[in-house]
Protein backbone atom coordinates (compact mmCIF):
# COMPACT_ATOMS: atom_id res chain seq x y z
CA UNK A 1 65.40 -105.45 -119.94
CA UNK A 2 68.81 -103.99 -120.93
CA UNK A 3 70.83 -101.95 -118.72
CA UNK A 4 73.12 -99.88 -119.92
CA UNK A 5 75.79 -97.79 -117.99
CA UNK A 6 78.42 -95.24 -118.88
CA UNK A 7 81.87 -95.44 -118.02
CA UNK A 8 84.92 -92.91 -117.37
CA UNK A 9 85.68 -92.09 -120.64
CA UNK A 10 89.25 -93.23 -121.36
CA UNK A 11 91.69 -90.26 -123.16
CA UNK A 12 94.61 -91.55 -124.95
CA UNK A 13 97.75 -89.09 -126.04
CA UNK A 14 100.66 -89.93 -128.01
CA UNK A 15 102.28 -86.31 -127.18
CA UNK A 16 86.99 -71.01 -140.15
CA UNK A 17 84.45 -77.46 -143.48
CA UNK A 18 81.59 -75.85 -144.25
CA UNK A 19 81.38 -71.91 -144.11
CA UNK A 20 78.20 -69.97 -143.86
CA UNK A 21 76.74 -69.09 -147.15
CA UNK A 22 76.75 -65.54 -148.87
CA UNK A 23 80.12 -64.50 -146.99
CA UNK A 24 81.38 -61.09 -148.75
CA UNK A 25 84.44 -60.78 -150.57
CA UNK A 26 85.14 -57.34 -150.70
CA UNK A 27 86.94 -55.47 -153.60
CA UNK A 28 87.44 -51.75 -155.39
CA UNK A 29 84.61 -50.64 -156.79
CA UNK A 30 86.88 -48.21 -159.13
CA UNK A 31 86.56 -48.52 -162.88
CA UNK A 32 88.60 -50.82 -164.28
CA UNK A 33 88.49 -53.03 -160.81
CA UNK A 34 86.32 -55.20 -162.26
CA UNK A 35 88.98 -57.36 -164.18
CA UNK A 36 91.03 -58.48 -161.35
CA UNK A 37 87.84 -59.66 -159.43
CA UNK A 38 88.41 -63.36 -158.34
CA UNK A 39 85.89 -65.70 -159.42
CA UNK A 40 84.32 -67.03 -156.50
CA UNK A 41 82.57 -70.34 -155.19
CA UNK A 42 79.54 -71.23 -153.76
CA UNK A 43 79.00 -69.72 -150.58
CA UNK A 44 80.60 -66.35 -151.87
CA UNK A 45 79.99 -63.78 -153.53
CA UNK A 46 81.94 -60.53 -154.57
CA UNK A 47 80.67 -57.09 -153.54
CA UNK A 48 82.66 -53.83 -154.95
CA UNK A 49 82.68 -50.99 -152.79
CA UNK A 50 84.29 -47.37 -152.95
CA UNK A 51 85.20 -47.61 -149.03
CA UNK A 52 85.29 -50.18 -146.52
CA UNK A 53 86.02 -49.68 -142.42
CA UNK A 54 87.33 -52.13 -139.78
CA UNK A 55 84.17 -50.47 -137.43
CA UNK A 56 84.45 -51.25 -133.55
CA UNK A 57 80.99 -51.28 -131.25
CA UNK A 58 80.88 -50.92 -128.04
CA UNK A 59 78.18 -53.15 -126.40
CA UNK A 60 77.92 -51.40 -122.56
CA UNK A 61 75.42 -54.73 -121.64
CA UNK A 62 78.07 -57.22 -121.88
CA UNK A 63 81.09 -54.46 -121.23
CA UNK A 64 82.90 -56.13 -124.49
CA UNK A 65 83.96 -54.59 -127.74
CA UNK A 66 82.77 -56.06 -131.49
CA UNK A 67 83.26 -55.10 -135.02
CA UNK A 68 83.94 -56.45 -137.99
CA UNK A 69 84.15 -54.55 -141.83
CA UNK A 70 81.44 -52.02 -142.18
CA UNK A 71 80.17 -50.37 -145.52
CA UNK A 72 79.28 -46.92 -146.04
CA UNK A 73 77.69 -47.04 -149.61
CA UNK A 74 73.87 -48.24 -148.76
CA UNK A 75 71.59 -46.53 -146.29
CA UNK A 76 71.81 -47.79 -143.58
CA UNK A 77 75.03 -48.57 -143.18
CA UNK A 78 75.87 -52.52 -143.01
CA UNK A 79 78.25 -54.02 -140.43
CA UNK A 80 79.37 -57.57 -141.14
CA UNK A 81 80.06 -60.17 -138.51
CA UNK A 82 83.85 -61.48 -138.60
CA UNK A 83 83.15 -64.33 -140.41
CA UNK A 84 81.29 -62.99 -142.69
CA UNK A 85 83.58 -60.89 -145.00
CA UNK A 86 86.92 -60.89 -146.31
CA UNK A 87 88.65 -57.92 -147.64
CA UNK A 88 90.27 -59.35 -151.28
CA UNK A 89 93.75 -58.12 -152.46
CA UNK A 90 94.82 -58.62 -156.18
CA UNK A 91 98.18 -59.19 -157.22
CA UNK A 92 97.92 -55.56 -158.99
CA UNK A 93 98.92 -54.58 -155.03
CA UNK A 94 102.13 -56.14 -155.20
CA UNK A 95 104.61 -53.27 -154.97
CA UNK A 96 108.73 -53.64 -154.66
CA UNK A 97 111.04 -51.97 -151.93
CA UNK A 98 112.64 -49.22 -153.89
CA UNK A 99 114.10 -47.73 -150.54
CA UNK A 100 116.88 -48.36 -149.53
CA UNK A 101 116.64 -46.25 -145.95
CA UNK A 102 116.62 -47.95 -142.84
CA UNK A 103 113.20 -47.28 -141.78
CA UNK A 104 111.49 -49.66 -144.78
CA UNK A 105 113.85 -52.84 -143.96
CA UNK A 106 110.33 -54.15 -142.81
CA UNK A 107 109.48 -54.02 -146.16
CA UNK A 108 112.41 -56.86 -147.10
CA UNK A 109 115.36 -56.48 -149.19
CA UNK A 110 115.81 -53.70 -151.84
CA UNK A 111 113.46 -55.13 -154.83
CA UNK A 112 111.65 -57.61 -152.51
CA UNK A 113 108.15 -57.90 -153.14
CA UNK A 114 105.34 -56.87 -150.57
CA UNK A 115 101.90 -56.54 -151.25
CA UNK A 116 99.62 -53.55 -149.72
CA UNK A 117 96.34 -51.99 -148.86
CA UNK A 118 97.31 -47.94 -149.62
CA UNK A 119 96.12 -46.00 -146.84
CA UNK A 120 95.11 -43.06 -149.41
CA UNK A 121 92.32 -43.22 -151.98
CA UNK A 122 93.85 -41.98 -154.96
CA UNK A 123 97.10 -45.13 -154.14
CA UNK A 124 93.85 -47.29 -153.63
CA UNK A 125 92.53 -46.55 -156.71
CA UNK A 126 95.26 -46.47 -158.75
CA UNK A 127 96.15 -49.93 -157.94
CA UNK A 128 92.81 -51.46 -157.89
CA UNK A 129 93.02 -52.24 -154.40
CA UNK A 130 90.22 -51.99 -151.75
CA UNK A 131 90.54 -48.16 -149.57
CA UNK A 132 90.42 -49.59 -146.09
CA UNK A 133 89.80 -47.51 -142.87
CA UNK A 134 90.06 -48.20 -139.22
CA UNK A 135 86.96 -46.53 -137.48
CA UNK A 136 85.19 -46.54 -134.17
CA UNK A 137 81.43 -44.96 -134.80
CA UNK A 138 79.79 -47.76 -132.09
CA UNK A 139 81.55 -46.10 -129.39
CA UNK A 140 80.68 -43.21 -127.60
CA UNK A 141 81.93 -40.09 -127.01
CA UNK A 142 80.02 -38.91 -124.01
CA UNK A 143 82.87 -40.58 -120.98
CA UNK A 144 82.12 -44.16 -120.98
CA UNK A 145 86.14 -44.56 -121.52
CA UNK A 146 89.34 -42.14 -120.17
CA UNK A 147 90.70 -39.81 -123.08
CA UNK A 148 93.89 -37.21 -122.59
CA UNK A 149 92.75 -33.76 -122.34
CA UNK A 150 88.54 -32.03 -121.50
CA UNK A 151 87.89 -32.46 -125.23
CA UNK A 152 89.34 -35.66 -125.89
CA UNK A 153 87.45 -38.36 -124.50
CA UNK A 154 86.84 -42.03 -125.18
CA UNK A 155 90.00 -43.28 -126.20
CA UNK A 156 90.25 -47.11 -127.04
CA UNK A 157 93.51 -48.71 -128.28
CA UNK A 158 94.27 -50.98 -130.91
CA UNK A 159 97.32 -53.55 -130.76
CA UNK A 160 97.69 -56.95 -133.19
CA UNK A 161 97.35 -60.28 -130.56
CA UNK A 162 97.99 -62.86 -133.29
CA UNK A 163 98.29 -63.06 -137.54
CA UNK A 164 97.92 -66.25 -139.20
CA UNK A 165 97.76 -67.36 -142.91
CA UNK A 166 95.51 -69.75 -142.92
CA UNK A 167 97.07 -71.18 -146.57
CA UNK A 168 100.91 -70.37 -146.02
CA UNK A 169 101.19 -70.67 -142.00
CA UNK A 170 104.96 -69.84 -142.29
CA UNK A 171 104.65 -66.24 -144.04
CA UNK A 172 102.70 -64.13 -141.37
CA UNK A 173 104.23 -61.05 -141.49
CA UNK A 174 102.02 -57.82 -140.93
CA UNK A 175 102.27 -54.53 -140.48
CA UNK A 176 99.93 -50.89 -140.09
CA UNK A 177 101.75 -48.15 -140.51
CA UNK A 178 101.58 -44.34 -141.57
CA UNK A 179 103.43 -42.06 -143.15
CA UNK A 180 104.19 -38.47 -141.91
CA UNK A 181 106.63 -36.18 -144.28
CA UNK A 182 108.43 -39.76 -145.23
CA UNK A 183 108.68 -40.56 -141.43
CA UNK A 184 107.45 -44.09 -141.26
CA UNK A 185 105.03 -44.17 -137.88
CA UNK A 186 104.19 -48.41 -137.21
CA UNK A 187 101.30 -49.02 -135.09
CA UNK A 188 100.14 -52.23 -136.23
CA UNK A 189 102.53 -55.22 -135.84
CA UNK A 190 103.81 -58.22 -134.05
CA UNK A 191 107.22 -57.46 -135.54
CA UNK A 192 109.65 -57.03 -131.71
CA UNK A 193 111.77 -54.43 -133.84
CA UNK A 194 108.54 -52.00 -133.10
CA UNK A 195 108.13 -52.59 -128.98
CA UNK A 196 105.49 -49.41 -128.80
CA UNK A 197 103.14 -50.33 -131.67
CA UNK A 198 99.71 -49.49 -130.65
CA UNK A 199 97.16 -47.38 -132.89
CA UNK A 200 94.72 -45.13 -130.48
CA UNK A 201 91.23 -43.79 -131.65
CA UNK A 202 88.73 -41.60 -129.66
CA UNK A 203 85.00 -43.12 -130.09
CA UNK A 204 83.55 -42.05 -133.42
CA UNK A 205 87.09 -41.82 -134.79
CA UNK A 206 88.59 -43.04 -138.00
CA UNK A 207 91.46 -43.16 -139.51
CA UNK A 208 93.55 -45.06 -142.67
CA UNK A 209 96.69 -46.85 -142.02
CA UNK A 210 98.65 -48.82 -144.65
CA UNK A 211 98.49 -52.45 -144.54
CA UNK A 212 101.31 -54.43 -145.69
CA UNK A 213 101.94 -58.29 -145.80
CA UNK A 214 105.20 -60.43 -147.04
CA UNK A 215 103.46 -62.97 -148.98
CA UNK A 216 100.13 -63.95 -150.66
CA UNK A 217 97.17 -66.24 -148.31
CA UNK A 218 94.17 -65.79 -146.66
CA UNK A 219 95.16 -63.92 -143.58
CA UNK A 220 93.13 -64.25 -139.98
CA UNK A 221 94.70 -61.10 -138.07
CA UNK A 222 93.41 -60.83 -134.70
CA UNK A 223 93.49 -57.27 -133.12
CA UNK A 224 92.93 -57.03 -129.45
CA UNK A 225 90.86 -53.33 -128.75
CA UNK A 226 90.91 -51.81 -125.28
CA UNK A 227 89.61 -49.43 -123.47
CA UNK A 228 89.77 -47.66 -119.77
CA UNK A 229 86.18 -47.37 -118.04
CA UNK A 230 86.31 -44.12 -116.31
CA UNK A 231 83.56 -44.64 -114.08
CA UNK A 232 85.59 -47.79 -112.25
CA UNK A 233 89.23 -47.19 -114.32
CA UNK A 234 88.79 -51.19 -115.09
CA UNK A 235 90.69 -51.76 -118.48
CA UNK A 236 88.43 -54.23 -120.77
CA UNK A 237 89.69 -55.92 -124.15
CA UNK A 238 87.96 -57.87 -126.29
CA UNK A 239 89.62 -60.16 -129.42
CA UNK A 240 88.18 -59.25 -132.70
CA UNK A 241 89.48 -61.32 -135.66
CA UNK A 242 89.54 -60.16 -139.66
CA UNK A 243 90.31 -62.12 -142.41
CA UNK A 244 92.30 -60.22 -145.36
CA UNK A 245 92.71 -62.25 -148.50
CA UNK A 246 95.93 -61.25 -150.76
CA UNK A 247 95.24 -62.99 -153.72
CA UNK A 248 93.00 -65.18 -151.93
CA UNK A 249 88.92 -65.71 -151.81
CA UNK A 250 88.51 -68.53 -149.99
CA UNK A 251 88.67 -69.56 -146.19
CA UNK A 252 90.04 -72.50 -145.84
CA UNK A 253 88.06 -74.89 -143.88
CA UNK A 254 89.52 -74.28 -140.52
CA UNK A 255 91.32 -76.86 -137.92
CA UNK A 256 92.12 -76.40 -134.44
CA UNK A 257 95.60 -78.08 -132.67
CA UNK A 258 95.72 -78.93 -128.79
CA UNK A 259 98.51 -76.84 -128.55
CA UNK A 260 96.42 -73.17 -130.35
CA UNK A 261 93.36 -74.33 -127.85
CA UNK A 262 95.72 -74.63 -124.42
CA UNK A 263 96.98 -71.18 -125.51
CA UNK A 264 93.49 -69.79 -126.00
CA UNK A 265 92.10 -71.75 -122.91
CA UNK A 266 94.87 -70.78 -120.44
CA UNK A 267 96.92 -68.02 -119.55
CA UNK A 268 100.71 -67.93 -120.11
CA UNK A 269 101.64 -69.32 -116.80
CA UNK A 270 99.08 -71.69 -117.31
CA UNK A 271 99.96 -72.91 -120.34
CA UNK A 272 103.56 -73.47 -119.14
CA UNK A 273 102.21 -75.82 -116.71
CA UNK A 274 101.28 -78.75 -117.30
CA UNK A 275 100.01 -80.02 -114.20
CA UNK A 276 97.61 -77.47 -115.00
CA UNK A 277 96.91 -77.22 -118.89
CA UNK A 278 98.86 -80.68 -120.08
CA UNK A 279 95.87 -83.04 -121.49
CA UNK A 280 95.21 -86.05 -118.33
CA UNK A 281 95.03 -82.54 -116.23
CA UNK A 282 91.72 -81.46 -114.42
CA UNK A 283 92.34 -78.24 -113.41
CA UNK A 284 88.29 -77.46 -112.80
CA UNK A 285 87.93 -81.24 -111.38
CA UNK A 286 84.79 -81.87 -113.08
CA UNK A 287 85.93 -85.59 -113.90
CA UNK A 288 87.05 -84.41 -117.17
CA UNK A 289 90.58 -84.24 -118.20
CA UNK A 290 91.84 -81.00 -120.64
CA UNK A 291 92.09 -83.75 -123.51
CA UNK A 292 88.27 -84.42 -123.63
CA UNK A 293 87.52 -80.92 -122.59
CA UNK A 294 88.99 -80.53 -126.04
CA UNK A 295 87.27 -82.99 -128.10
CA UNK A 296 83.83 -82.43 -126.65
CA UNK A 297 84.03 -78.49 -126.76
CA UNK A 298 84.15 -77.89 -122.86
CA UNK A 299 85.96 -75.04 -120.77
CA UNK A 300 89.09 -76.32 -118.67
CA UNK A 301 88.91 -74.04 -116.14
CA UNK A 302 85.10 -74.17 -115.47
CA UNK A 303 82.65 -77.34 -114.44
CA UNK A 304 80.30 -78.27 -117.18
CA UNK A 305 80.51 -82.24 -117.18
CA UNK A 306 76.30 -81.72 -117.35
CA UNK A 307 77.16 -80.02 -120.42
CA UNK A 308 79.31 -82.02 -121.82
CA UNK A 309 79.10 -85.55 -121.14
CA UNK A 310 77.83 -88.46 -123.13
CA UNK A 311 74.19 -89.16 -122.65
CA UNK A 312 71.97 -92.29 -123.02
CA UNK A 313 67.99 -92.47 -123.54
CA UNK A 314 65.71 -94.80 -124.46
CA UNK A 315 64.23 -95.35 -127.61
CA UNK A 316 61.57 -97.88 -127.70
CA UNK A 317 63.69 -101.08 -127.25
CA UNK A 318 67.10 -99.36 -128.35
CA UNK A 319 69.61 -97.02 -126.50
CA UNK A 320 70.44 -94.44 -128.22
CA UNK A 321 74.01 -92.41 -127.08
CA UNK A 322 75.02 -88.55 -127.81
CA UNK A 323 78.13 -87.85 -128.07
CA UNK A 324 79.45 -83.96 -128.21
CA UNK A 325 82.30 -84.11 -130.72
CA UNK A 326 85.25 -81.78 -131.66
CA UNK A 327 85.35 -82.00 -136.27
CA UNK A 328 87.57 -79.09 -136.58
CA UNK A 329 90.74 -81.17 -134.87
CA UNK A 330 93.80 -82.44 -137.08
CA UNK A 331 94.73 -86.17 -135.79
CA UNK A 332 91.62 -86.04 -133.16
CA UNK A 333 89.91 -89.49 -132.75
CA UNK A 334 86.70 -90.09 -130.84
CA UNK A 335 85.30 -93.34 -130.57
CA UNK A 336 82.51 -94.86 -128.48
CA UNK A 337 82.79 -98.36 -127.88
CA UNK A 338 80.51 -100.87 -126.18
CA UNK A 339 81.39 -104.28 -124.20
CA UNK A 340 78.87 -106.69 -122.93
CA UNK A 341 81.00 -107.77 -119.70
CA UNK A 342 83.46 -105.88 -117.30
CA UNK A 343 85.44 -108.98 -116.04
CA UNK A 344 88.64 -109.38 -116.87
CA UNK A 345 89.11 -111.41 -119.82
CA UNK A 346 85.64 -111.02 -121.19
CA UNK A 347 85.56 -107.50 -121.71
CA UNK A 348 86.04 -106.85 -125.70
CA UNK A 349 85.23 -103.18 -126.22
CA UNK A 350 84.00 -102.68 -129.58
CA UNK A 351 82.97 -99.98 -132.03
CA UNK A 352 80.47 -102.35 -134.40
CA UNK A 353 77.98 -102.25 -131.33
CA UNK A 354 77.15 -98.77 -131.91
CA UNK A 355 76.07 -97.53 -135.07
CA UNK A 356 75.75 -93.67 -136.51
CA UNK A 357 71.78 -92.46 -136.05
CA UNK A 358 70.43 -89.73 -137.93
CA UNK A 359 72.44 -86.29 -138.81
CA UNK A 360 75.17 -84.95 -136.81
CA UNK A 361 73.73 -81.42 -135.40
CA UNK A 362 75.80 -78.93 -134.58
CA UNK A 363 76.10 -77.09 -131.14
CA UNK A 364 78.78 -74.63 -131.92
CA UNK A 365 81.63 -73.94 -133.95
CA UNK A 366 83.69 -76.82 -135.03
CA UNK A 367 81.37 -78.89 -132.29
CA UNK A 368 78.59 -81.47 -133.21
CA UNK A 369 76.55 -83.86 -131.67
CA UNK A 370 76.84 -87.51 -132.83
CA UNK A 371 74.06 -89.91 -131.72
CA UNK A 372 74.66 -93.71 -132.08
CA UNK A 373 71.82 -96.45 -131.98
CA UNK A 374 73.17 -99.44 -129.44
CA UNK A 375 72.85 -102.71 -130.97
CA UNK A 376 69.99 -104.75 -130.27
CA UNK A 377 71.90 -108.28 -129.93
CA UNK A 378 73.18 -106.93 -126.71
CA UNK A 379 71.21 -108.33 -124.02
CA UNK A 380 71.02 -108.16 -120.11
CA UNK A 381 73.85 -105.27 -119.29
CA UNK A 382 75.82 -103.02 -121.58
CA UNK A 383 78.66 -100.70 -120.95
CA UNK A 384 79.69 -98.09 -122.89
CA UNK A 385 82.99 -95.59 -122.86
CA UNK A 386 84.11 -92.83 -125.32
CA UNK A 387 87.79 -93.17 -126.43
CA UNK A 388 89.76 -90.01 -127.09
CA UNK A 389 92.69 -90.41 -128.32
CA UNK A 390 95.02 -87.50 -129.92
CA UNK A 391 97.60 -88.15 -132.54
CA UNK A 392 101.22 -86.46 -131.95
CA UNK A 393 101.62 -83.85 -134.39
């Protein structure tokens, strides 16, 4: 009978695919809008609207905030999931700095060419562009949250954590502002020239900002919302990412660095570390290092080896072995290898004993599960070992 066993598995460094279908482009349902719809792929599809709001919930259960764009033209209202709508921008919202005061250098050069989401509807309409809001109508105003004065309560705060363009990662620049007798007031930014930019609703709020960006993409702007409980005056936050496309439809297929996942995984002073968050670390000591926490989807700082480890069964008179593997990873190879013998000089580790069974099925996102059939002209003992290794970038 053949024994199999499984072996460390041995991590070598050289140091948003397939989207679900039906996902929303938004655009301007005004008259005339029609012409600068994009023409979409499979998997899309373009919905006009007259009005469309960035809509926050609160969800007291889990004590975490949610959202994602919410239309107000159907009954009931329909709130869309973050990955399932984009908010399109057509050229005709490319505008040119025709300032020349201080105040708008964020908007480039004199003649420099931005592109914008108006924060009125007649602007909106004019240009064919979508009229975006910011709104909070899933939180409520009864004192779940500290306000500023008897009849203001519930206050949650918006700031911007990160802004990527997923198509042209070097042009990220962002920025929410409004307008107030010709007095630019920025709330929304990552910009250091604007230290106190923060945008503050009360629970059922909304309000329209406008949204202006340096350079065409599809644009994944992650806003971090916050609020005070004022039962316990704990401060909770929750991430809640958007995508905006500026002359853009399409998500690009999404991939995932070590370097993005150590700064998601661990916090600043652990990311500087990296005894702590470099990838041979262990930081949780669950026998796997930060490297394979990466490739098979585990969490650093917590054990979950029984979640993610290799595992071998039985199948009649084959072993079968599933593997938990990272797909949405530039320069991430993970191979399992098998070797008859262990002693030195015999052992000759080799791929072409295992071969791909069935469909990969996925566990979560970016993360599937791989099963590979053991080959039968192994006899007596087999050992097995998944190689990780991770290209330099």
């Amino acid at each position: 009978m053949l024994r199999a066993a499984i072996l460390v598995f041995t991590a070598t460094f050289t140091l948003m695919g397939a989207r679900a279908e039906d996902i929303r482009v938004f655009v301007s349902n005004t008259t005339g809008a029609s012409q600068y719809f994009p023409a979409v792929g499979p998997g899309y599809v373009v919905r006009p609207v007259p009005h469309l709001d960035l809509n926050v919930i609160w969800n007291a259960d889990t004590q975490t905030f949610s959202g994602g764009f919410r239309t107000d033209d159907e009954t009931p209202v329909v709130q869309f999931g973050p990955e399932d709508a984009i908010a399109y921008l057509p050229a005709t919202g490319q505008r040119q700095r025709d300032d020349d005061s201080e105040q708008y250098n964020f908007q480039g050069a004199m003649d420099a060419t931005y592109w914008t989401f108006p924060s009125s509807a007649d602007a909106s309409n004019n240009a064919f562009t979508l009229y975006l809001g910011f709104s909070a109508y899933g939180v409520p105003r009864n004192g779940t949250f500290t306000g500023s004065g008897a009849s203001s309560t519930d206050r949650i705060r918006w700031t911007v954590h990160s802004v990527e363009n997923l198509t042209t990662p070097s042009a990220t620049a962002f920025y929410g502002y409004s307008l107030s007798a010709g007095n630019v007031n920025m709330q929304l930014t990552l910009d250091p020239a604007y230290p106190n930019r923060e945008m503050v609703m009360l629970g059922l709020g909304h309000t329209h900002l406008n949204l202006l960006f340096k350079a065409p993409g599809m644009y994944r702007i992650t806003f971090r919302v916050r609020g005070t409980l004022a039962a316990t005056g704990q401060e909770v936050s929750s991430l809640l990412p958007v995508y905006f496309g500026v002359e853009q439809w399409q998500i690009p297929a999404s991939t995932v660095s070590y370097t993005a996942w150590r700064g998601i995984e661990f916090n600043p002073a652990q990311a500087a570390d990296p005894l702590v968050s470099g990838p041979a670390a262990d930081p949780d000591g669950d026998g796997f290092t930060n490297l394979e926490e990466f490739a098979f989807g585990g969490d650093p700082l917590v054990p979950d080896a029984g979640l993610i480890e290799p595992h071998l069964e039985r199948a009649g008179d084959s072993w079968i072995l599933t593997v938990r593997q990272r797909t949405n990873a530039a320069g991430l190879t993970i191979t399992p290898v098998a070797t008859a013998s262990l002693q030195p000089g015999l052992a000759d580790w080799r791929a072409d004993l295992l071969t791909p069974h069935g469909q990969p099925r996925n566990v979560a996102e970016g993360i599937d599960e791989f099963a590979y059939l053991l080959r039968g002209g192994l006899t007596g003992r087999a050992f097995l070992r998944v190689r990780t290794q991770l290209a330099a970038p």
